[in-house]
C-alpha atoms as a PDB file:
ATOM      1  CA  UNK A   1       1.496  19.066  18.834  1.00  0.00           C
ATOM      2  CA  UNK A   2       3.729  21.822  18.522  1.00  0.00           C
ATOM      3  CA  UNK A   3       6.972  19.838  19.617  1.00  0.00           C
ATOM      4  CA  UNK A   4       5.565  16.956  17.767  1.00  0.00           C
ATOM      5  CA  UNK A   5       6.063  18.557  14.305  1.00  0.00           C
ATOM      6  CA  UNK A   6       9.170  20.175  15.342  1.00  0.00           C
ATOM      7  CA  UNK A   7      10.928  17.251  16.966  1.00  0.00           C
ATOM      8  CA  UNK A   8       9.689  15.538  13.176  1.00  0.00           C
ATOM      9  CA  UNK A   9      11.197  18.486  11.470  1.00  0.00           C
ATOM     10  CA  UNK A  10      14.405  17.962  12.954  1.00  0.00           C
ATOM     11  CA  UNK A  11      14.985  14.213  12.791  1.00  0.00           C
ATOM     12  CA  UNK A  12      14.109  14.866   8.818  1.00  0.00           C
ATOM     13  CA  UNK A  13      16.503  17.579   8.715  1.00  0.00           C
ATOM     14  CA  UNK A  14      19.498  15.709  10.433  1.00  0.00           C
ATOM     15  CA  UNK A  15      18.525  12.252   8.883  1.00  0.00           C
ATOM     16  CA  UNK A  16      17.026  13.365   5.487  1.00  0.00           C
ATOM     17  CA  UNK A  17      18.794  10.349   3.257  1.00  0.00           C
ATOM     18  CA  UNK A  18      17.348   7.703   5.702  1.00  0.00           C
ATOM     19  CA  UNK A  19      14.007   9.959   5.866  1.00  0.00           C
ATOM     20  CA  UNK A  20      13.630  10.020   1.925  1.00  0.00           C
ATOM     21  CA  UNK A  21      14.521   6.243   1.737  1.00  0.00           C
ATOM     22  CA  UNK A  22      11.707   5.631   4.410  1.00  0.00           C
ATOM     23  CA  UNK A  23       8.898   7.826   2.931  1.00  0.00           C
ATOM     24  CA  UNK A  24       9.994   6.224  -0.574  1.00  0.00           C
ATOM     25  CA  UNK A  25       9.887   2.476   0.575  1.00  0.00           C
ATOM     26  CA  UNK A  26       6.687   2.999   2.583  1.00  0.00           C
ATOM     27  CA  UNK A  27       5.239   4.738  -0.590  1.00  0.00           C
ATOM     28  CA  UNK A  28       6.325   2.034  -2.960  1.00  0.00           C
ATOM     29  CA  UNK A  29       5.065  -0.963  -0.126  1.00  0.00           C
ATOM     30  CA  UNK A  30       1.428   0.694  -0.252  1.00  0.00           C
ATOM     31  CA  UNK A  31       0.614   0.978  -3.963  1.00  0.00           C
ATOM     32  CA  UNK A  32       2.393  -2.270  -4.215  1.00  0.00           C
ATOM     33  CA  UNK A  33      -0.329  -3.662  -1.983  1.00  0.00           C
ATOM     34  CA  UNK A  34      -3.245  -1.876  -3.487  1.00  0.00           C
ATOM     35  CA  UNK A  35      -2.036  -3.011  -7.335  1.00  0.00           C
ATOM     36  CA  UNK A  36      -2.312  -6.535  -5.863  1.00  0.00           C
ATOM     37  CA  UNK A  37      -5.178  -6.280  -3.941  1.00  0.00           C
ATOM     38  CA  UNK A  38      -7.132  -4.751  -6.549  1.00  0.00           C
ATOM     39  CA  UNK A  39      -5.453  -7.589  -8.849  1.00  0.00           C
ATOM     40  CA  UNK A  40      -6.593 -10.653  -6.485  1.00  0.00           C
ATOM     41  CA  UNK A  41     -10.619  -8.746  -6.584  1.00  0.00           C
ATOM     42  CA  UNK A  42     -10.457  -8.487 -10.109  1.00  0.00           C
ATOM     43  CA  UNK A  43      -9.764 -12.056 -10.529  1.00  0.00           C
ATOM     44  CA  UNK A  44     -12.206 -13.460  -7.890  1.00  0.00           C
ATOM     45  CA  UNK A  45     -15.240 -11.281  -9.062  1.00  0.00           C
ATOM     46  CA  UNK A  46     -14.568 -11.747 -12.849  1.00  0.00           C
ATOM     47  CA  UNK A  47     -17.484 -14.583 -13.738  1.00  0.00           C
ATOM     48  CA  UNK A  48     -19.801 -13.615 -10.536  1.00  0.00           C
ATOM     49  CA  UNK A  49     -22.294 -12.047 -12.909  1.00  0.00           C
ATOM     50  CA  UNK A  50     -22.781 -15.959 -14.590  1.00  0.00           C
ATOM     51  CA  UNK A  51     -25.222 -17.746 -12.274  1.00  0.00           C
ATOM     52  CA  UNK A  52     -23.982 -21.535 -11.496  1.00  0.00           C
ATOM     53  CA  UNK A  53     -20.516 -20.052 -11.920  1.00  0.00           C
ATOM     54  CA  UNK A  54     -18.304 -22.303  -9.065  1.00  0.00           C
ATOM     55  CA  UNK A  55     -16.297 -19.972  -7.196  1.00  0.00           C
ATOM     56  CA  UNK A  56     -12.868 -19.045  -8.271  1.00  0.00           C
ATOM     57  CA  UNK A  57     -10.166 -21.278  -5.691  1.00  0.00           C
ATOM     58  CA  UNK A  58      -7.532 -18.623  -5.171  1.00  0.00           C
ATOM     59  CA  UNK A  59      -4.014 -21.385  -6.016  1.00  0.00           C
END
């Protein structure tokens, strides 16, 4: 573990534009998912409370 986190360190250190841009794009990719996942529940769930409500077709 020990020359996990320091072999880490290092590649940050030498590489820290290309680190930064990495952290930043997986950071951005991960809420992007959860705004539209969230987004796509919202809009299948939003009449189940009706009964004899047809399903909503996803388009």
């Amino acid at each position: 573990m020990k020359t996990l986190i320091r072999n880490f360190s290092y590649t940050f250190r030498r590489f820290f534009a290309a680190s930064v841009l990495n952290i930043a794009g997986l950071s951005i990719a991960f809420s992007s998912f959860f705004v539209i996942m969230t987004q796509i529940d919202y809009d299948y769930n939003f009449n189940k409370g009706y009964k004899d409500y047809p399903l909503a077709e996803l388009n």
